[in-house]
C-alpha atoms as a PDB file:
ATOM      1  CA  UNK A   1     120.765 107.183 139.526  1.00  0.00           C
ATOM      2  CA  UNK A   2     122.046 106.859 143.270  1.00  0.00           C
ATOM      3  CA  UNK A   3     119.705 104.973 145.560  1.00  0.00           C
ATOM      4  CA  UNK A   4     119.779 105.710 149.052  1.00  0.00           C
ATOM      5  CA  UNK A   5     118.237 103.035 151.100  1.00  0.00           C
ATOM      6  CA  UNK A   6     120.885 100.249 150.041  1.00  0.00           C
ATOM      7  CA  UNK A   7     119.912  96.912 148.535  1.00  0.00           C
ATOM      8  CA  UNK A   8     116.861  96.404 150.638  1.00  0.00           C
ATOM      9  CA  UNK A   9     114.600  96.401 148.569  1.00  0.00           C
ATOM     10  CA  UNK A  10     114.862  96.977 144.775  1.00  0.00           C
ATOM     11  CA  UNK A  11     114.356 100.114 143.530  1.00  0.00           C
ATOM     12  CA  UNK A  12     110.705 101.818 142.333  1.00  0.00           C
ATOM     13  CA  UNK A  13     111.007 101.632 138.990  1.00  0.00           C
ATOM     14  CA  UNK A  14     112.254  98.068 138.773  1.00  0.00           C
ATOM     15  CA  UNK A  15     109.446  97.047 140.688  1.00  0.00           C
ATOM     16  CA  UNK A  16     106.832  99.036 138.411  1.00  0.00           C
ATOM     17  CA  UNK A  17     108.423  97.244 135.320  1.00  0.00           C
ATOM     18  CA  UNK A  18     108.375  94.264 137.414  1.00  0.00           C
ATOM     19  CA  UNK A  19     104.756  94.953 138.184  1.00  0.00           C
ATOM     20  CA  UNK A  20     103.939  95.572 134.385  1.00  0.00           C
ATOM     21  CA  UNK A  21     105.782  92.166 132.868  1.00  0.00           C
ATOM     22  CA  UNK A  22     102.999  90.306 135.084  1.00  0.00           C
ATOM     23  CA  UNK A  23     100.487  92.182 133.859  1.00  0.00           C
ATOM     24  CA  UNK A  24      99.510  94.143 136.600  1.00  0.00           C
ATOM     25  CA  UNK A  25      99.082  97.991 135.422  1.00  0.00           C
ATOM     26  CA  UNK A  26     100.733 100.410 138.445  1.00  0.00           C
ATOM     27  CA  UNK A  27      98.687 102.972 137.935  1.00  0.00           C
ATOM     28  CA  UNK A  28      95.381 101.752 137.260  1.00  0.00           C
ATOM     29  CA  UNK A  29      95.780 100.168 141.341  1.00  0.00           C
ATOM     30  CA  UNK A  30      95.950 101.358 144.633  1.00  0.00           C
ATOM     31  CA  UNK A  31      98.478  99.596 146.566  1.00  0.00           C
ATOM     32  CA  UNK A  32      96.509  99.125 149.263  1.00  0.00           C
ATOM     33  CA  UNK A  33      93.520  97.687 147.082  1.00  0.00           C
ATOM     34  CA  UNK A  34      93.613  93.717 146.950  1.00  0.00           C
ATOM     35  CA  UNK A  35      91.992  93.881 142.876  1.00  0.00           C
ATOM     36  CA  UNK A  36      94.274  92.622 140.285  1.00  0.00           C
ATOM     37  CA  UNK A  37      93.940  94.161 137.062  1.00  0.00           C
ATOM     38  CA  UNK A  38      92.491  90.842 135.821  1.00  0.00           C
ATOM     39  CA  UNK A  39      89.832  89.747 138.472  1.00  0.00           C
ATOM     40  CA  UNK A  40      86.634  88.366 135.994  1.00  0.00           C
ATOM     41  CA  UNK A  41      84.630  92.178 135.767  1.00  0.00           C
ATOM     42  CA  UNK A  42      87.823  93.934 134.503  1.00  0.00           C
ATOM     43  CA  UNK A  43      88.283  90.776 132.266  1.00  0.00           C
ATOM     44  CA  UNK A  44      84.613  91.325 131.010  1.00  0.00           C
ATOM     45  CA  UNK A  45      84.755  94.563 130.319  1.00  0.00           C
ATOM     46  CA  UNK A  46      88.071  94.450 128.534  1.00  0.00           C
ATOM     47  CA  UNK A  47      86.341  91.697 126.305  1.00  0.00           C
ATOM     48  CA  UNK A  48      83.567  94.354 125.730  1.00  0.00           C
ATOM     49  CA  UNK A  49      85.611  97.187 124.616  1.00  0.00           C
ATOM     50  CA  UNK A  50      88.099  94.877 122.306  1.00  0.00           C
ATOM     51  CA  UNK A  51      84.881  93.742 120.655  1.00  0.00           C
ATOM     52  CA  UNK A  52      83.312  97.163 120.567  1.00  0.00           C
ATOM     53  CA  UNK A  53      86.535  98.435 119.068  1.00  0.00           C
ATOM     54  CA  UNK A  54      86.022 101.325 121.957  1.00  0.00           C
ATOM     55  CA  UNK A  55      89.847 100.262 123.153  1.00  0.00           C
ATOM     56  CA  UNK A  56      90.596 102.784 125.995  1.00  0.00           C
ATOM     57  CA  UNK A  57      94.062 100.903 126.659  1.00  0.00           C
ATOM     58  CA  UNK A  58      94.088 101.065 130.200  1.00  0.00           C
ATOM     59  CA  UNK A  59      93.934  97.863 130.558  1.00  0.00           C
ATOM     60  CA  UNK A  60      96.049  95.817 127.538  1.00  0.00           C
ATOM     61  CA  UNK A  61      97.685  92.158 127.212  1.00  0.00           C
ATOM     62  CA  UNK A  62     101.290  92.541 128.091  1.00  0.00           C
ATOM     63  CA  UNK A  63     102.104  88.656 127.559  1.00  0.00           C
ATOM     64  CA  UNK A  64     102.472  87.183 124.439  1.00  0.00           C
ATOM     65  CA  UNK A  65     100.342  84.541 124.895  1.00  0.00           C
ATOM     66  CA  UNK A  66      97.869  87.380 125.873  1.00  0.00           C
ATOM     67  CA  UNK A  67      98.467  89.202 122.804  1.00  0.00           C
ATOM     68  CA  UNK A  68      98.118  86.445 120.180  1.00  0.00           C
ATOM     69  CA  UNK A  69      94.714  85.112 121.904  1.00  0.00           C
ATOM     70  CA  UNK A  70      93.781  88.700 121.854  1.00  0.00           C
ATOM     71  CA  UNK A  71      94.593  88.896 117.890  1.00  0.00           C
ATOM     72  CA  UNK A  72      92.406  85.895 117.353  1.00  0.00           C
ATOM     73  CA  UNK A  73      89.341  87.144 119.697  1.00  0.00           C
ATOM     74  CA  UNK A  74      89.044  90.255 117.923  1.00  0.00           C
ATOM     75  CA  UNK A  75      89.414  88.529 114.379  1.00  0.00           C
ATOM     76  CA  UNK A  76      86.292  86.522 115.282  1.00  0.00           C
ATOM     77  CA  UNK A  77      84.645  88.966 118.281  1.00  0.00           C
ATOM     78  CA  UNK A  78      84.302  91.990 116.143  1.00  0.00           C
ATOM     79  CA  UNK A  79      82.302  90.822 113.225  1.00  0.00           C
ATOM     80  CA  UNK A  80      80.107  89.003 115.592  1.00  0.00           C
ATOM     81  CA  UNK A  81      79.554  92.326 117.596  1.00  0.00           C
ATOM     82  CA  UNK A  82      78.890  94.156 114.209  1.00  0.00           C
ATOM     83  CA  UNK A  83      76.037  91.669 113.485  1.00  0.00           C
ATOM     84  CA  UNK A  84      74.298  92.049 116.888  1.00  0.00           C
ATOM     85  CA  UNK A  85      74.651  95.657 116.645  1.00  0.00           C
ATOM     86  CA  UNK A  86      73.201  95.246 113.162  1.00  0.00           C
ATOM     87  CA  UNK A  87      70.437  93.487 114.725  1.00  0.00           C
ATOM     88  CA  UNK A  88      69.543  95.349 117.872  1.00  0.00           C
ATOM     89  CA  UNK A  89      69.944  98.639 115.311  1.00  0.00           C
ATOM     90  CA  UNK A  90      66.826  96.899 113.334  1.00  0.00           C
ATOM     91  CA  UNK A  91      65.117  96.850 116.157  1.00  0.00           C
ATOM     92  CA  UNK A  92      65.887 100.497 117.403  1.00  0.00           C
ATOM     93  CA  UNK A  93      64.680 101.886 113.728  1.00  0.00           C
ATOM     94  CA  UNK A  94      61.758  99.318 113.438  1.00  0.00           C
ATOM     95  CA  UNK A  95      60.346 101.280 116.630  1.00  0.00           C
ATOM     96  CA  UNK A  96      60.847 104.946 114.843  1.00  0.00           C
ATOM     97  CA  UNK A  97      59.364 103.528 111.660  1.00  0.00           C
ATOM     98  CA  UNK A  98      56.236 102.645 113.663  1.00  0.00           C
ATOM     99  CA  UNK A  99      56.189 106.443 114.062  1.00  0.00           C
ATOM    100  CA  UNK A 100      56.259 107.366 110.828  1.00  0.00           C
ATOM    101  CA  UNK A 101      53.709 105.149 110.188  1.00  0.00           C
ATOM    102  CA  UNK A 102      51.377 106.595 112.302  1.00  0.00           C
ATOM    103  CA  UNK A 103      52.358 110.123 111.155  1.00  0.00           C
ATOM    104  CA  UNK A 104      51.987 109.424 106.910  1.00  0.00           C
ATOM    105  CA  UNK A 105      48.050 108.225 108.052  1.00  0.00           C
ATOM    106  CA  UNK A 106      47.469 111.396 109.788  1.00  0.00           C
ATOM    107  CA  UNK A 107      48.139 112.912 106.339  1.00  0.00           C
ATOM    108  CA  UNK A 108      51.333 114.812 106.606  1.00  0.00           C
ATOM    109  CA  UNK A 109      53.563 114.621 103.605  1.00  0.00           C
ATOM    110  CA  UNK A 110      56.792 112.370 103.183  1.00  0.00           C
ATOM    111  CA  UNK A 111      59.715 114.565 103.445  1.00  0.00           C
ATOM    112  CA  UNK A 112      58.326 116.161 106.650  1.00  0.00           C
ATOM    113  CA  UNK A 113      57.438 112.565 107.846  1.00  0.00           C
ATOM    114  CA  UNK A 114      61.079 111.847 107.591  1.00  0.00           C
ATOM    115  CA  UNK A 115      62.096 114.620 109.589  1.00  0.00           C
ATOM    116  CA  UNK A 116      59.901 114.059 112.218  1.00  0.00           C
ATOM    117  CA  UNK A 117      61.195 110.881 112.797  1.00  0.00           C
ATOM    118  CA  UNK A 118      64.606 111.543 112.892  1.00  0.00           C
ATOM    119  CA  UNK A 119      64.512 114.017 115.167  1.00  0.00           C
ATOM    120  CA  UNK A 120      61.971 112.126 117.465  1.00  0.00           C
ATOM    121  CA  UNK A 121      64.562 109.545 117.148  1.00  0.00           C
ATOM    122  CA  UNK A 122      67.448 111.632 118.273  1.00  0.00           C
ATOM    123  CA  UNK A 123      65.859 113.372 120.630  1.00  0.00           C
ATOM    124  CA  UNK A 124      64.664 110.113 122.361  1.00  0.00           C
ATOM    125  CA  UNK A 125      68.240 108.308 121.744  1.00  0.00           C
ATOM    126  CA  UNK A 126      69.909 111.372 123.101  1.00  0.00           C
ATOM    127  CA  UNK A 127      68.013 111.258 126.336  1.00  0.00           C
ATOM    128  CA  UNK A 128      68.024 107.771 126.604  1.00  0.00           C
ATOM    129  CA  UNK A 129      71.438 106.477 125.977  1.00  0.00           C
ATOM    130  CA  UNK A 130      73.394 110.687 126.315  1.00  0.00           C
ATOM    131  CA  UNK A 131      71.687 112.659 128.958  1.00  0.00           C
ATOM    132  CA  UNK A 132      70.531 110.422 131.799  1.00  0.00           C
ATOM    133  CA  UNK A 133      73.433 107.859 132.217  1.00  0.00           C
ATOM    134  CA  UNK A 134      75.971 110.736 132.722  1.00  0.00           C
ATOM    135  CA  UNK A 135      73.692 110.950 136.152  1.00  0.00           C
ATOM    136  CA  UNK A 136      74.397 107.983 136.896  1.00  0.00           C
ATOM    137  CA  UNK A 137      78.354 108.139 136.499  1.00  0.00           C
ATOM    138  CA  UNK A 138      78.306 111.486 138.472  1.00  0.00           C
ATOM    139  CA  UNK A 139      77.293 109.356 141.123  1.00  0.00           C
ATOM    140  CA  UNK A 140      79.372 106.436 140.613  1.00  0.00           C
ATOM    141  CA  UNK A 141      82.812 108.292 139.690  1.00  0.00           C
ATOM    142  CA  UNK A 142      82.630 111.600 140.927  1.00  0.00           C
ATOM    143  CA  UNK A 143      83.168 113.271 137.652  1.00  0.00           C
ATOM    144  CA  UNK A 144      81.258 116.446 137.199  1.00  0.00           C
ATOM    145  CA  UNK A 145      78.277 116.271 134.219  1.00  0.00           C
ATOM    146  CA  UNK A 146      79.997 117.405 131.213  1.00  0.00           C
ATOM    147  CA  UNK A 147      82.840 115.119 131.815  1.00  0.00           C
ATOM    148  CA  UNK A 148      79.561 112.307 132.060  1.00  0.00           C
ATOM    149  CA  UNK A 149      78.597 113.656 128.587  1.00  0.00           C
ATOM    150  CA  UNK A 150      81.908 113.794 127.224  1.00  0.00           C
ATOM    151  CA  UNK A 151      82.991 110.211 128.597  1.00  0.00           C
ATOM    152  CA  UNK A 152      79.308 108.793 126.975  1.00  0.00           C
ATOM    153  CA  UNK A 153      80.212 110.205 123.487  1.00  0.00           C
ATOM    154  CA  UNK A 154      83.917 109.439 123.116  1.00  0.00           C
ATOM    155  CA  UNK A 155      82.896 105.747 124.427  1.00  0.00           C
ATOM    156  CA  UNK A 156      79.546 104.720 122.086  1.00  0.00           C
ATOM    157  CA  UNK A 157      80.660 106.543 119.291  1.00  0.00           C
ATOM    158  CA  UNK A 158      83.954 104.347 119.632  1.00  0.00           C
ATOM    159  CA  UNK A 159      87.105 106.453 119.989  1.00  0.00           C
ATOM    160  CA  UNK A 160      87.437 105.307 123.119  1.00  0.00           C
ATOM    161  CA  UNK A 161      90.571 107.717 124.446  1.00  0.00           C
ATOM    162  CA  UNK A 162      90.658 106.139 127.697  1.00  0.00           C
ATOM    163  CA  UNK A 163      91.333 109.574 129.763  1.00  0.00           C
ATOM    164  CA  UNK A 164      88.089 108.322 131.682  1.00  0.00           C
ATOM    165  CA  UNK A 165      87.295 105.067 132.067  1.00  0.00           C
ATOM    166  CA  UNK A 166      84.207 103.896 134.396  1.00  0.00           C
ATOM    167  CA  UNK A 167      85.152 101.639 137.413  1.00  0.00           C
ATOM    168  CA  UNK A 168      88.630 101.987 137.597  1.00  0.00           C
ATOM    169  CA  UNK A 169      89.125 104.535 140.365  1.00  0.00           C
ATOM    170  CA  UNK A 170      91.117 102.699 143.867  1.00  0.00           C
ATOM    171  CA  UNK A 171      89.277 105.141 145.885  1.00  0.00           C
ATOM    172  CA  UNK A 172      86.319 104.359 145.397  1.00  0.00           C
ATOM    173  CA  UNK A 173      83.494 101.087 146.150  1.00  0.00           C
ATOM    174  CA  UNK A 174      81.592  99.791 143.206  1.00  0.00           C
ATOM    175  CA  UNK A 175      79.083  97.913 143.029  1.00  0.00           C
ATOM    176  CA  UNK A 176      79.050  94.152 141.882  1.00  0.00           C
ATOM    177  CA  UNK A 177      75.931  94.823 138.522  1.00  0.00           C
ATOM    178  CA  UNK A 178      77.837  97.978 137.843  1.00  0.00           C
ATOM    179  CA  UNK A 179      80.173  97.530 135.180  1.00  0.00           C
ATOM    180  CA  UNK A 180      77.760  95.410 133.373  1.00  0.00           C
ATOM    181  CA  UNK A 181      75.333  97.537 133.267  1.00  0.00           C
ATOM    182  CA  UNK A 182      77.014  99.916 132.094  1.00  0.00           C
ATOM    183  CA  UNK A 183      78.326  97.027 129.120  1.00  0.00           C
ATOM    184  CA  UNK A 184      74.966  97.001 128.523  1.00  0.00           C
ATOM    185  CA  UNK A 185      74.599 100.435 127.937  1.00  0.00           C
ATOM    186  CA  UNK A 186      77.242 100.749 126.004  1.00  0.00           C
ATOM    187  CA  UNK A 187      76.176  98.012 123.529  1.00  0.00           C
ATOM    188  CA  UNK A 188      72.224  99.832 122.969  1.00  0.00           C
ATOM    189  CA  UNK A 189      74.012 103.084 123.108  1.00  0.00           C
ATOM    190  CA  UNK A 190      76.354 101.968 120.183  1.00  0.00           C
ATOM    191  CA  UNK A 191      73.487 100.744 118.009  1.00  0.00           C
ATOM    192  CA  UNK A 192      71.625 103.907 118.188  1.00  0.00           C
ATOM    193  CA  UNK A 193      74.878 105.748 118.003  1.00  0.00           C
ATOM    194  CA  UNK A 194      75.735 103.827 114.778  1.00  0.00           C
ATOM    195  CA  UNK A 195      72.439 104.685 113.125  1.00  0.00           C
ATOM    196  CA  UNK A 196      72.771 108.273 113.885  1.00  0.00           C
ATOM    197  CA  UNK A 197      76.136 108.129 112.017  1.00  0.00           C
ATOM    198  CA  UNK A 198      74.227 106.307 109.492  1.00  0.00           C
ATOM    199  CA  UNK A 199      71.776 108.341 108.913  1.00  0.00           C
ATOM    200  CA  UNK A 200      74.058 111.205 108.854  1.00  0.00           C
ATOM    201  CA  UNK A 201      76.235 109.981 106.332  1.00  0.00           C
ATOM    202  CA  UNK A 202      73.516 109.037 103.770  1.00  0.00           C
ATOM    203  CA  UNK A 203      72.122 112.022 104.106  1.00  0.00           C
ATOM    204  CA  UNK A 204      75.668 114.163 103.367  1.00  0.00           C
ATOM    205  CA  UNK A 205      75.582 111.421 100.482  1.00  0.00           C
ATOM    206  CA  UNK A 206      72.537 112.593  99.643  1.00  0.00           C
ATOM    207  CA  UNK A 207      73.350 116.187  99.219  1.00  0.00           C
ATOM    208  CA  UNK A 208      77.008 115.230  97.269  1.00  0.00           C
ATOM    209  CA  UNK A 209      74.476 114.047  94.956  1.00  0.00           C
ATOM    210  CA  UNK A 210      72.440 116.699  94.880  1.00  0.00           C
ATOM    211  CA  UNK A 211      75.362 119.117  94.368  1.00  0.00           C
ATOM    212  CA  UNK A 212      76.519 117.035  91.321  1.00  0.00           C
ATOM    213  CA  UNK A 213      73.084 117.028  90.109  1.00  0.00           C
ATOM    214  CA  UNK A 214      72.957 121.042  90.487  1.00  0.00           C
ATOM    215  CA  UNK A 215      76.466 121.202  88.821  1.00  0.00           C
ATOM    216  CA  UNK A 216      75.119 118.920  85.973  1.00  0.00           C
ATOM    217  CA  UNK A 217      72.201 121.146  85.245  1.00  0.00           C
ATOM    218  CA  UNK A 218      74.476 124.362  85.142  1.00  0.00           C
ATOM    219  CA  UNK A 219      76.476 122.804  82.726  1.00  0.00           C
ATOM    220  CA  UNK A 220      73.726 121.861  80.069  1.00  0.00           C
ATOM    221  CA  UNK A 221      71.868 124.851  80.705  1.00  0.00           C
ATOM    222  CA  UNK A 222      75.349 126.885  79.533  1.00  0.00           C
ATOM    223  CA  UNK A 223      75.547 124.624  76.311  1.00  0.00           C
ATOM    224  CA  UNK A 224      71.985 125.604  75.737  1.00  0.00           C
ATOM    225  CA  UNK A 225      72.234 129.170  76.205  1.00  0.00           C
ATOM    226  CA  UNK A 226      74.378 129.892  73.569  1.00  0.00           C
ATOM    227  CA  UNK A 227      71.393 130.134  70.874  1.00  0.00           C
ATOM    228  CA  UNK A 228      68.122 130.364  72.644  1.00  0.00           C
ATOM    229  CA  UNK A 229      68.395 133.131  75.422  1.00  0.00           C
ATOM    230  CA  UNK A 230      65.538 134.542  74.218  1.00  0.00           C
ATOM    231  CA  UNK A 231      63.372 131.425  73.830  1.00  0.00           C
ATOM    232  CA  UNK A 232      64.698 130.515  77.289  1.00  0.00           C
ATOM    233  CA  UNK A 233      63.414 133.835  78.901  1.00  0.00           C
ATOM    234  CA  UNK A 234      59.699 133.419  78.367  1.00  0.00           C
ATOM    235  CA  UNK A 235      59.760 129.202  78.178  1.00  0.00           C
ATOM    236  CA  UNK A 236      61.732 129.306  81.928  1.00  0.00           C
ATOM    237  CA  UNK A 237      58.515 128.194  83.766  1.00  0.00           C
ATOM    238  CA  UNK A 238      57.817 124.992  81.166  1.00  0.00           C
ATOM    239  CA  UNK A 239      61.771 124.116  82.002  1.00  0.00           C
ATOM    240  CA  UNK A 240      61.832 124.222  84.966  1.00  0.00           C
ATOM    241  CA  UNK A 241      58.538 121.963  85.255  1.00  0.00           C
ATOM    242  CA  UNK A 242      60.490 119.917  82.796  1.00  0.00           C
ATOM    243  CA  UNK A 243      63.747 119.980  84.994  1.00  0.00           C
ATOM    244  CA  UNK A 244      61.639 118.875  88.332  1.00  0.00           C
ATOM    245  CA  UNK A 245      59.971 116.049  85.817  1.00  0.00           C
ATOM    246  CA  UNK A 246      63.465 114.626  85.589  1.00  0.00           C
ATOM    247  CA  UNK A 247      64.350 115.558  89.102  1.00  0.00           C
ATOM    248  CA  UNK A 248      61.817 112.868  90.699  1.00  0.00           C
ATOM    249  CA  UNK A 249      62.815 110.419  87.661  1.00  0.00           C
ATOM    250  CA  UNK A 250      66.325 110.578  89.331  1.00  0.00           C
ATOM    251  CA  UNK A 251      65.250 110.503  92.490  1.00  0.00           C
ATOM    252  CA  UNK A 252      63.118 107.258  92.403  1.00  0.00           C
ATOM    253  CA  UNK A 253      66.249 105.517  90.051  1.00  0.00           C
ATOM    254  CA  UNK A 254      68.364 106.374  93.862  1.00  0.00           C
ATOM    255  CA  UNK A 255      66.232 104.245  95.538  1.00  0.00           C
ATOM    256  CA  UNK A 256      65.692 101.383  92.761  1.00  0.00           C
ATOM    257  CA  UNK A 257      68.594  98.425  93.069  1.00  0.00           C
ATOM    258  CA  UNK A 258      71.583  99.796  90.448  1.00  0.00           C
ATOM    259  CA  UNK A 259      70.601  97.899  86.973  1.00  0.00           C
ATOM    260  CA  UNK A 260      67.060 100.289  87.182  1.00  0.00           C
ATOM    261  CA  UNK A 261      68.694 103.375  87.893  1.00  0.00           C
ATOM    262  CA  UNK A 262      70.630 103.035  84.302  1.00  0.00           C
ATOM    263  CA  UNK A 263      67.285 102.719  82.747  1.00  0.00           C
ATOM    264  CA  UNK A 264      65.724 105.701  84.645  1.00  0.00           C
ATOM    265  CA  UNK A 265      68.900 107.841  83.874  1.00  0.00           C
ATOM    266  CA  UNK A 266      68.297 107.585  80.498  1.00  0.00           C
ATOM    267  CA  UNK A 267      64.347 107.942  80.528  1.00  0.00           C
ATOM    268  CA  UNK A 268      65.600 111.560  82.109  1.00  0.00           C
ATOM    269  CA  UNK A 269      67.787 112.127  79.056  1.00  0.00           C
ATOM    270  CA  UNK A 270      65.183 111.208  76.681  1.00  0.00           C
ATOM    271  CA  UNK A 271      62.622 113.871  78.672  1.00  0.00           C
ATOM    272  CA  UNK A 272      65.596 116.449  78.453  1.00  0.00           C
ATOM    273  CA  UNK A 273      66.060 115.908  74.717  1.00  0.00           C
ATOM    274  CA  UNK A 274      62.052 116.221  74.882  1.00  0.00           C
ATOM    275  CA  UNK A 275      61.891 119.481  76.027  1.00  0.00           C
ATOM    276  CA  UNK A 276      64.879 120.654  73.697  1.00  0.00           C
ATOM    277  CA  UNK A 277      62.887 119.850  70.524  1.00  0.00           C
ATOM    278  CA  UNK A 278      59.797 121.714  72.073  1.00  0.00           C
ATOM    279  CA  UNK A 279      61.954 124.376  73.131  1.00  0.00           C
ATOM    280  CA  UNK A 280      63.324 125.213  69.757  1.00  0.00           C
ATOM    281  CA  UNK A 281      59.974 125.543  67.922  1.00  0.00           C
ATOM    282  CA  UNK A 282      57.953 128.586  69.499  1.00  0.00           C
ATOM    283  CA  UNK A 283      61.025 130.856  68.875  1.00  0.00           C
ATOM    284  CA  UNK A 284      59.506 133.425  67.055  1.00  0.00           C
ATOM    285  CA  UNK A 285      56.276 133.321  68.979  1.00  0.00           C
ATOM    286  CA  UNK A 286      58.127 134.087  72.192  1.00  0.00           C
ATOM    287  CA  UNK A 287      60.063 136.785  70.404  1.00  0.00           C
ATOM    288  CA  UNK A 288      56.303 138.406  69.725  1.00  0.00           C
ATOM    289  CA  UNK A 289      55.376 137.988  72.917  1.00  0.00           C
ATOM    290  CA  UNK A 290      58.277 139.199  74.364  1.00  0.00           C
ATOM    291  CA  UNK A 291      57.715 142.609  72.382  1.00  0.00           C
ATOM    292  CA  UNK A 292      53.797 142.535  73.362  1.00  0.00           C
ATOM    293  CA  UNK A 293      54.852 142.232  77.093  1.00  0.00           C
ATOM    294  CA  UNK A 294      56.833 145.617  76.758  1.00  0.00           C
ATOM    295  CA  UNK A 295      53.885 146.996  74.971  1.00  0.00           C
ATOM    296  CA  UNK A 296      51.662 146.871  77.309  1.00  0.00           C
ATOM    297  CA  UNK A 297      53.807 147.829  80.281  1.00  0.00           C
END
């Protein structure tokens, strides 16, 4: 590289790495701009998204000192963050469970109950902590609304990229509650975010299960068909009562503790070996009334 203006002053880049080995991130400041990286809200919110495990990475510890205290923070931070999120979660669903409450007394049944709630709940949530704070960063950042959207998702729901990042800009004048507020935010909007996942992963559980379950059924219904296709033609409606019988056994041994549901798996099988026996006596009968039914059509 040839450098022009003599040994004045040391070339850019040395300064930038300069710059960087103090801890002071080139980019992230305007030259003209008196903040360090480091002054206490930038500090705070760096604390906020180590213990959130959001980690956008514009700012980082560069020393080592830095780095080990930031090892030990996080080892101690995070699981501390996960029971307040716990908590403040509890509280969140303890709300929507009042809801349902007042919806099984009007009458309506369970399963539609359920789904009331949960969308209530994410309709609300989604408004509350995905829709209107976008506004509010339009204002602040200058970023249009999507990008306000897209920047609320990445950040509660963790990922954290760090291609936008709130308060950072050197053009612009924030305010001093700003960034904390939005800290705040971030830690309600987490909570609801992480019950949403919740949610959505027991119920994909839930229909893994079900699948199995379906799969099961298919297979023992094979093994029985080899004999008693006929018996099975005009005795469908009693198994498939019998089938649902077993169904809601199952069903209630998913939501016993796991030493019941071993119990209630087997009360299924002794139903299932039930309706075998019954199935194999009226063979003949059916037969006749198979033949009657053509009769009189």
């Amino acid at each position: 590289m040839h450098h022009h203006g003599g040994h004045m002053h040391p070339p850019p880049t040395q300064a930038i790495t300069e710059a960087v080995k103090h801890g002071v991130n080139p980019i992230g400041n305007d030259l003209n701009s008196s903040l360090s990286n480091w002054d206490f809200s930038s500090s705070f919110f760096f604390a906020a998204t180590v213990v959130s495990t959001i980690g956008y990475g514009n700012i980082s510890p560069t020393t080592a000192g830095g780095q080990v205290f930031c090892v030990f923070y996080a080892l101690f931070g995070i699981p501390l963050h996960v029971i307040i999120l716990g908590r403040v979660g509890k509280n969140l669903s303890s709300h929507s469970e009042k809801v349902r409450e007042c919806l099984s007394k009007k009458g309506m049944k369970e399963k539609r109950v359920k789904l009331l709630t949960f969308l209530f709940f994410l309709v609300i949530g989604a408004i509350i902590f995905l829709a209107l704070p976008p506004l509010v960063l339009c204002i602040f950042e200058d970023w249009s609304y999507g990008e306000g959207v897209y920047y609320a998702f990445i950040t509660l729901s963790t990922i954290g990229f760090g291609d936008y990042v709130v308060g950072v800009n050197p053009h612009r004048k924030y305010q001093q509650f700003y960034r904390s507020l939005v800290a705040i935010w971030i830690l309600f909007g987490m909570a609801w975010l992480a019950l949403l996942f919740n949610l959505l992963t027991n119920f994909m559980e839930d229909t893994e299960k079900k699948i199995a379950q379906i799969k099961n059924k298919k297979k023992v219904a094979k093994e029985n068909m080899n004999f008693r296709y006929d018996a099975n033609a005009t005795s469908s409606s009693e198994n498939v009562s019998m089938l649902s019988d077993s169904e809601t056994n199952v069903r209630k041994g998913a939501q016993k503790p796991f030493e019941q549901e071993e119990s209630s798996q087997v009360e299924s099988k002794i139903i299932a070996s039930d309706h075998d026996q019954k199935e194999t006596k009226p063979e003949p009968k059916s037969l006749n009334a198979k033949i009657t039914d053509q009769e009189t059509r």
